[in-house]
C-alpha atoms as a PDB file:
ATOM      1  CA  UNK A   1      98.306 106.123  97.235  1.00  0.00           C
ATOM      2  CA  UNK A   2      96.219 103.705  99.709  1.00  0.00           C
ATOM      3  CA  UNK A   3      94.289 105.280 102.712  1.00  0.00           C
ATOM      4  CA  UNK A   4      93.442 102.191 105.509  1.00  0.00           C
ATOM      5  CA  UNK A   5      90.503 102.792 107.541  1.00  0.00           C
ATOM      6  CA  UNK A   6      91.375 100.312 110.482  1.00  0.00           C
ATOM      7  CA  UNK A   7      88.453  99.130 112.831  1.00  0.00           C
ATOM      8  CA  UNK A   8      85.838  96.837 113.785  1.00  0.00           C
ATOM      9  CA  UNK A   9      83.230  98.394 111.953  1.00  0.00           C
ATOM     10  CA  UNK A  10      81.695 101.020 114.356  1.00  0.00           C
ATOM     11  CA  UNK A  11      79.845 103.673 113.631  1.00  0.00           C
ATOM     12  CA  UNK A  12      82.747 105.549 114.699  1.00  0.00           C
ATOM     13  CA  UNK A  13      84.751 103.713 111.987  1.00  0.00           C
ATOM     14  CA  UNK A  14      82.103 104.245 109.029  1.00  0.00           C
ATOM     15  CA  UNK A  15      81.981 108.109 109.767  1.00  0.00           C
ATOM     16  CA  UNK A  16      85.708 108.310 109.341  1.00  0.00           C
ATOM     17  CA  UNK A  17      85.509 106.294 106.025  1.00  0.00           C
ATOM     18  CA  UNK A  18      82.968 108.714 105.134  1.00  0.00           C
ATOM     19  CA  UNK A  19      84.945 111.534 105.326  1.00  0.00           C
ATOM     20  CA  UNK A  20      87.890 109.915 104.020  1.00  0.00           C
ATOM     21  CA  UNK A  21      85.997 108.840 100.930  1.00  0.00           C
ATOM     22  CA  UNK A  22      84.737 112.661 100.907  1.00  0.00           C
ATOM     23  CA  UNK A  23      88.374 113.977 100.976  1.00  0.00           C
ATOM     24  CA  UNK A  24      89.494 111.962  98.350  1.00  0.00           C
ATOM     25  CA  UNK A  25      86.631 112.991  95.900  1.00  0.00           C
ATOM     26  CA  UNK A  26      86.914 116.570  97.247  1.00  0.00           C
ATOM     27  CA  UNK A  27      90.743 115.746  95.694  1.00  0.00           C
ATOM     28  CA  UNK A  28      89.340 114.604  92.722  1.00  0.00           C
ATOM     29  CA  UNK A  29      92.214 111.620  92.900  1.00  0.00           C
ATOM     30  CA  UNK A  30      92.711 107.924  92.212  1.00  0.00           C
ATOM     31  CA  UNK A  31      93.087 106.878  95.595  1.00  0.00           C
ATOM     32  CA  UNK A  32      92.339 103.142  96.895  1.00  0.00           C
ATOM     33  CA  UNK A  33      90.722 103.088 100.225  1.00  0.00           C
ATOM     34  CA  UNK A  34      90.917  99.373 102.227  1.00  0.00           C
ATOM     35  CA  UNK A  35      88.907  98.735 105.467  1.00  0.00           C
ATOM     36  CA  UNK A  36      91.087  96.930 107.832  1.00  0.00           C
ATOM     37  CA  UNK A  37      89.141  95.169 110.811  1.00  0.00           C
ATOM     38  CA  UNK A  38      91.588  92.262 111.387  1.00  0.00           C
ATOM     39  CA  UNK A  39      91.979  93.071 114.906  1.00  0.00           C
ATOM     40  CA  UNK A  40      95.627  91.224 114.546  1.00  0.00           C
ATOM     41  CA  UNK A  41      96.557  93.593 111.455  1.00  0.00           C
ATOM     42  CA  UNK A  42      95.345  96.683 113.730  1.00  0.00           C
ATOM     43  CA  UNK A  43      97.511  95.851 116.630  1.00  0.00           C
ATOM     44  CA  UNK A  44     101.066  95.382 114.019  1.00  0.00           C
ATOM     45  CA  UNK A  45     100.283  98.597 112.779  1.00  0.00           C
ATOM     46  CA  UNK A  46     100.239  99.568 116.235  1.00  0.00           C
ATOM     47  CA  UNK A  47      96.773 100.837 117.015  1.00  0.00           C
ATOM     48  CA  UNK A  48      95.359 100.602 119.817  1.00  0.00           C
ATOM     49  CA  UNK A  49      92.088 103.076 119.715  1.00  0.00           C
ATOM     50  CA  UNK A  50      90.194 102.675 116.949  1.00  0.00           C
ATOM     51  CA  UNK A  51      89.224 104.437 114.461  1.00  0.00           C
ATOM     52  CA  UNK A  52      92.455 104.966 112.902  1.00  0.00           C
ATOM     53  CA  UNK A  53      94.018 106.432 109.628  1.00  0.00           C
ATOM     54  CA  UNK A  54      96.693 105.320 107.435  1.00  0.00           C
ATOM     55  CA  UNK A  55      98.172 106.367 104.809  1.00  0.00           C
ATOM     56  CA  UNK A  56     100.505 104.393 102.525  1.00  0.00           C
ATOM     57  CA  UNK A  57     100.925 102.171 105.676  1.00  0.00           C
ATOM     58  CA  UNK A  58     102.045 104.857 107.974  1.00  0.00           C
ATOM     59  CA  UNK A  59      99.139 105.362 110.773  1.00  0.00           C
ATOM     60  CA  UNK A  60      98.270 109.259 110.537  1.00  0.00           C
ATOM     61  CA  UNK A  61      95.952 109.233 113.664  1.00  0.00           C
ATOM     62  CA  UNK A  62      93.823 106.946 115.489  1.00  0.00           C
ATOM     63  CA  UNK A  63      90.596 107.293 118.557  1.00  0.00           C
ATOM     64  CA  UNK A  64      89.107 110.041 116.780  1.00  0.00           C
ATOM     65  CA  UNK A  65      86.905 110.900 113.683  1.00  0.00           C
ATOM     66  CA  UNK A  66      88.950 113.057 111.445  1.00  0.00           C
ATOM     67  CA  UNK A  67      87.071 115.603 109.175  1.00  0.00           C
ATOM     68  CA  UNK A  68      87.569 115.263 105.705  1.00  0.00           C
ATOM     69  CA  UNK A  69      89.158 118.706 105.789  1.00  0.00           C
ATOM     70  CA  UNK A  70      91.810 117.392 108.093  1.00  0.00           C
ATOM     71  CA  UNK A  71      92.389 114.366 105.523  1.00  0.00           C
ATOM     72  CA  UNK A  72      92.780 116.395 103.113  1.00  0.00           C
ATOM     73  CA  UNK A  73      95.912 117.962 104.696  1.00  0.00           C
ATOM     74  CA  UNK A  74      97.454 114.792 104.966  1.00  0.00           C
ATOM     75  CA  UNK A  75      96.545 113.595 101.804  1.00  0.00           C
ATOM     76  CA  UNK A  76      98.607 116.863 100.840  1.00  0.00           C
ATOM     77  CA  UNK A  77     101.621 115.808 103.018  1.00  0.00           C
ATOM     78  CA  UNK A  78     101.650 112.331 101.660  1.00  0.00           C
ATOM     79  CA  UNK A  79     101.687 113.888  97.951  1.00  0.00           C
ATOM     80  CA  UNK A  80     104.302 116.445  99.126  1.00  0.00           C
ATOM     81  CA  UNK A  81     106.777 113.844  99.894  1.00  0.00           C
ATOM     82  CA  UNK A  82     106.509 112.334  96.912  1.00  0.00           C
ATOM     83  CA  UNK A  83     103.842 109.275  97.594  1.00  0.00           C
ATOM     84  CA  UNK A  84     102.021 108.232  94.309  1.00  0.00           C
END
């Protein structure tokens, strides 16, 4: 499983690597997490507010700081369909 953390760099995007980071050791899992802040790679993925979240490529949420709990779940829904 890959979690993208896709912004410029902001606070804003730090916090939400924070708590994805958190999540995943919370998980105790293998997971690799990649900063994207190509602004060009943001915009295929189809971002447009920044911070955003992806998982496995597929962009989970974006404009807002998601708490590690709230990763968590979709760390679980990404397992749950059979991501590895």
């Amino acid at each position: 499983m890959k979690i993208q953390i896709l912004g410029s760099g902001c606070p804003k995007c730090k916090a939400l690597e924070a708590n994805a980071r958190q999540a995943v050791a919370e998980l105790g899992m293998d997971v690799e997490i990649e900063k994207v802040t190509n602004i060009d790679e943001i915009m295929e993925m189809g971002v447009m507010m920044t911070p955003a979240i992806a998982i496995d490529g597929d962009v989970k949420n974006s404009g807002s700081i998601l708490p590690s709990e709230k990763i968590i779940d979709l760390i679980r829904e990404e397992e749950g369909r059979g991501a590895k």
